[in-house]
C-alpha atoms as a PDB file:
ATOM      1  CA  UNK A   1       0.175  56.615 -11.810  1.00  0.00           C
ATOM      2  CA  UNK A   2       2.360  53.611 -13.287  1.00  0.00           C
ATOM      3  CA  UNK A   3       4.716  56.461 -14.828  1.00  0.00           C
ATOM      4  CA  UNK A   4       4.945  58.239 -11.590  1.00  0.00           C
ATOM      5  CA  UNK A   5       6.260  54.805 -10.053  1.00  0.00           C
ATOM      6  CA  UNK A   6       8.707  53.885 -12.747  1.00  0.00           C
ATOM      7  CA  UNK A   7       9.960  57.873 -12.466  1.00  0.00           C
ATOM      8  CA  UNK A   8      10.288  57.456  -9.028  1.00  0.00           C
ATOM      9  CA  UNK A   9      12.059  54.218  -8.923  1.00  0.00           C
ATOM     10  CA  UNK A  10      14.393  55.658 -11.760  1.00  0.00           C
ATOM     11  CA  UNK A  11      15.309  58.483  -9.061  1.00  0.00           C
ATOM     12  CA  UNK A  12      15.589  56.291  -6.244  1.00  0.00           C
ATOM     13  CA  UNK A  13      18.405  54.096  -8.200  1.00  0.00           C
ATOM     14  CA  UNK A  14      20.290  57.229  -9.284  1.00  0.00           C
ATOM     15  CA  UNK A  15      20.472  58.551  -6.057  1.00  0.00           C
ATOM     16  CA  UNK A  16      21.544  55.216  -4.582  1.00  0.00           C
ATOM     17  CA  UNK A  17      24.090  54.561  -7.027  1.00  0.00           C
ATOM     18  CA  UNK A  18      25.468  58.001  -6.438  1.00  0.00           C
ATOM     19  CA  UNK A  19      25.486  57.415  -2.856  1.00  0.00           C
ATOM     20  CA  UNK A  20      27.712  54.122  -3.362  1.00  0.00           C
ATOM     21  CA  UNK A  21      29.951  55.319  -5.495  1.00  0.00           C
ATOM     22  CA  UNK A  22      30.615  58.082  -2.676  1.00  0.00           C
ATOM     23  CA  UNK A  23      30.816  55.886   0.014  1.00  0.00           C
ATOM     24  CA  UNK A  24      33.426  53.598  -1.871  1.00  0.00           C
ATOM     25  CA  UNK A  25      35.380  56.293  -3.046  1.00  0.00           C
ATOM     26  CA  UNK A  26      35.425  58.012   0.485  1.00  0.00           C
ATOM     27  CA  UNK A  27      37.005  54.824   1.575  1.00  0.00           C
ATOM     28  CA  UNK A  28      40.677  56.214  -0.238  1.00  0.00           C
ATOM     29  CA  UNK A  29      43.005  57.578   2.790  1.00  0.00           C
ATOM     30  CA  UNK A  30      46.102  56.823   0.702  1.00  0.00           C
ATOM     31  CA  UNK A  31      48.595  59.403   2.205  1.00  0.00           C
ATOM     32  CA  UNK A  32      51.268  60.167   5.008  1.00  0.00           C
ATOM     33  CA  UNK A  33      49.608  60.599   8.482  1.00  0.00           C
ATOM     34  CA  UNK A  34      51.325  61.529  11.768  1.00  0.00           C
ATOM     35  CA  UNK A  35      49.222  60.845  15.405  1.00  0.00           C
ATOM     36  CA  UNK A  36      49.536  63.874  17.900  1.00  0.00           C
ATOM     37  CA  UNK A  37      51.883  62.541  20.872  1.00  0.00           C
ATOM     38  CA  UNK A  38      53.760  60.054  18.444  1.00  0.00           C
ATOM     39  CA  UNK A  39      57.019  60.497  16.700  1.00  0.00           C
ATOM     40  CA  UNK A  40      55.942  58.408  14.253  1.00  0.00           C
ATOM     41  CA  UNK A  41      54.903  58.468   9.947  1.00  0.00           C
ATOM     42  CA  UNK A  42      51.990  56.416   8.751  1.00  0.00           C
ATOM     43  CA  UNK A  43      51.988  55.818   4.977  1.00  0.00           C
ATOM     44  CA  UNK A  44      48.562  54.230   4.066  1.00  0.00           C
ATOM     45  CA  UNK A  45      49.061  52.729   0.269  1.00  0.00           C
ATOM     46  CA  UNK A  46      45.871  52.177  -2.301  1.00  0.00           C
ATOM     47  CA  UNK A  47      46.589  48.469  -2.048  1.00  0.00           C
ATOM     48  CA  UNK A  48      45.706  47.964   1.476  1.00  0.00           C
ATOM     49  CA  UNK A  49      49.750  48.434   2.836  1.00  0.00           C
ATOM     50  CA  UNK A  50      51.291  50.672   6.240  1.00  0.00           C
ATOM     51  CA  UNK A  51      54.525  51.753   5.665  1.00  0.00           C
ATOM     52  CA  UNK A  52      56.095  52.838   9.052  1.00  0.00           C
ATOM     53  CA  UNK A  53      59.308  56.334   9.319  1.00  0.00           C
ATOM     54  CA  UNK A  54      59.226  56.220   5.368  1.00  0.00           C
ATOM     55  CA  UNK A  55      60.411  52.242   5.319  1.00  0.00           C
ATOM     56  CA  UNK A  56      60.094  50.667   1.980  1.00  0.00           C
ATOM     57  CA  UNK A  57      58.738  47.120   3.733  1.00  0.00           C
ATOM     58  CA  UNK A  58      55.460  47.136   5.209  1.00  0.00           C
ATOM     59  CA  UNK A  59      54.471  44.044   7.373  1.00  0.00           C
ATOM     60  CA  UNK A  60      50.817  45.869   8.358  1.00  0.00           C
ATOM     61  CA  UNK A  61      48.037  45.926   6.272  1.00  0.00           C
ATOM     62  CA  UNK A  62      44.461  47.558   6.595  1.00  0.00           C
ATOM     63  CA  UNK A  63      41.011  47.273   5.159  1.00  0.00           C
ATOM     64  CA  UNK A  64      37.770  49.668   5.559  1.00  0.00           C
ATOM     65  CA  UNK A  65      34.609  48.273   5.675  1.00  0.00           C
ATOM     66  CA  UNK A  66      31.909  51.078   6.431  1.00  0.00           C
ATOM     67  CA  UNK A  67      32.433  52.915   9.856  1.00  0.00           C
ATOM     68  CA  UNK A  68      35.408  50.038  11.006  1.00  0.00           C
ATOM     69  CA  UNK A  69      38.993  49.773   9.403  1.00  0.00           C
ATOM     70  CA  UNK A  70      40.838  46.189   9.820  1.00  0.00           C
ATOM     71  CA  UNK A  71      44.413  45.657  10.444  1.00  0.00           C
ATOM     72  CA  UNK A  72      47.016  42.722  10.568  1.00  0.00           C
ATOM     73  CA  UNK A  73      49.845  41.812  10.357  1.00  0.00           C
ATOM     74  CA  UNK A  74      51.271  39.676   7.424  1.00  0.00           C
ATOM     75  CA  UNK A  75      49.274  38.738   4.466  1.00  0.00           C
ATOM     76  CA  UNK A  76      47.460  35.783   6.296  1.00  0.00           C
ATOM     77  CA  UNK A  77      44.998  37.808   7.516  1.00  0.00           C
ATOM     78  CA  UNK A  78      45.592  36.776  11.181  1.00  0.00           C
ATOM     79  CA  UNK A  79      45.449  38.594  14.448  1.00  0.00           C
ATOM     80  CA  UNK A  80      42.922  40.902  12.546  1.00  0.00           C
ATOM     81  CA  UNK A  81      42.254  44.135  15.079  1.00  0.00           C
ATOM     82  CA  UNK A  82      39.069  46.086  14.460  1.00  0.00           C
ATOM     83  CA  UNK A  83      38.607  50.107  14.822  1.00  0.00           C
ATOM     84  CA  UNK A  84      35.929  51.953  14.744  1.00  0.00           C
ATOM     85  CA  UNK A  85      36.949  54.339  11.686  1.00  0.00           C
ATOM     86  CA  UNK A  86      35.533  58.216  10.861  1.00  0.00           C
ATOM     87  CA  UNK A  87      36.919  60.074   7.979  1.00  0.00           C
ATOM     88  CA  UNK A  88      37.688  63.912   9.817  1.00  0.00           C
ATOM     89  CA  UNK A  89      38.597  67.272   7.970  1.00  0.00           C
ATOM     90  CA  UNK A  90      42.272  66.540   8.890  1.00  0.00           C
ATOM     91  CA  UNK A  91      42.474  62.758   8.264  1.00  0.00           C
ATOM     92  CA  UNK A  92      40.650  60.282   9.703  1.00  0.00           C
ATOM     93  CA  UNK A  93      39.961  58.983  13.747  1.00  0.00           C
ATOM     94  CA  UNK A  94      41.533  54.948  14.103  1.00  0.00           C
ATOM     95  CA  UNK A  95      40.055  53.986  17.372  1.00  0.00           C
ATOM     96  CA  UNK A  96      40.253  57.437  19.876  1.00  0.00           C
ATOM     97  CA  UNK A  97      43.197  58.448  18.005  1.00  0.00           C
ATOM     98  CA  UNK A  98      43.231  60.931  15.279  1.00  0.00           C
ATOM     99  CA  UNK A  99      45.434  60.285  12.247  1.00  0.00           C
ATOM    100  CA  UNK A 100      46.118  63.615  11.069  1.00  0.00           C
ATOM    101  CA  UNK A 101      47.233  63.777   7.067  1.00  0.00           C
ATOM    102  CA  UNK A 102      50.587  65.686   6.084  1.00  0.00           C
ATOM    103  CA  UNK A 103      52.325  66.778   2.894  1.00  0.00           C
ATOM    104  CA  UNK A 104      54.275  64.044   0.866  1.00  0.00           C
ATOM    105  CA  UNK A 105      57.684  64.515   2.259  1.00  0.00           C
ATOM    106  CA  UNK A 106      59.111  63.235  -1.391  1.00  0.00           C
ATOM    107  CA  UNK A 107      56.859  65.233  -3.414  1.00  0.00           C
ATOM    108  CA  UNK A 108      58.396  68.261  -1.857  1.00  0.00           C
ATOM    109  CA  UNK A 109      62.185  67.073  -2.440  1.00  0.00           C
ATOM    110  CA  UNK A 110      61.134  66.395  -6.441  1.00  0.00           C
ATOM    111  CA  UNK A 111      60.049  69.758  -6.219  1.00  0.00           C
ATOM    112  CA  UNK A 112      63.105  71.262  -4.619  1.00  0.00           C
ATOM    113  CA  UNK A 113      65.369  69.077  -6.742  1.00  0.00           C
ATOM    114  CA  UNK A 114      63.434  70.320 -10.081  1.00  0.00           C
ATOM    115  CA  UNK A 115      64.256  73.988  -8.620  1.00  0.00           C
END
């Protein structure tokens, strides 16, 4: 019965370590994102940076924590505004609005350049 336990317990903590290493690696949206209605490109960087129409400064940053994403402006952490965040099949919902991912517009011009 002991063994059964221990078994059991040794399941349990696979499975739950598998399920956080999921959940933190789901938390990656790195990539170009356009909203429907707005003439705009999103970059979202690994480090936590928004890049804004392919600009190399970025004065925005964001954070995910769960089911919300963070964002502020400046490295201060100030003025922090909370979403309610849901990864989709095309990108990821900020809020009601749906960022939808697109193609690395600089990957393609390597590729064209290489061609």
């Amino acid at each position: 019965m002991v063994n059964k336990f221990k078994t059991l317990g040794k399941v349990f903590i696979t499975v739950f370590m598998a399920v956080t290493l999921f959940s933190c690696a789901s938390d990656n949206i790195a990539g170009y994102y356009t909203v429907e209605k707005i003439n705009n490109v999103y970059y979202f960087s690994e480090d936590g940076r928004i890049f804004e129409n392919y600009s190399d400064e970025s004065t925005s940053f964001y954070e995910i924590e769960g089911n919300k994403i963070k964002l502020y402006n400046g490295e201060s952490e100030e003025g922090i505004m909370e979403f309610p965040f849901k990864k989709t099949k095309k990108g990821f919902l900020m809020g009601k609005l749906e960022y939808v991912r697109i193609s690395d517009p600089f990957e393609s011009e390597e590729q064209n350049e290489k061609s």
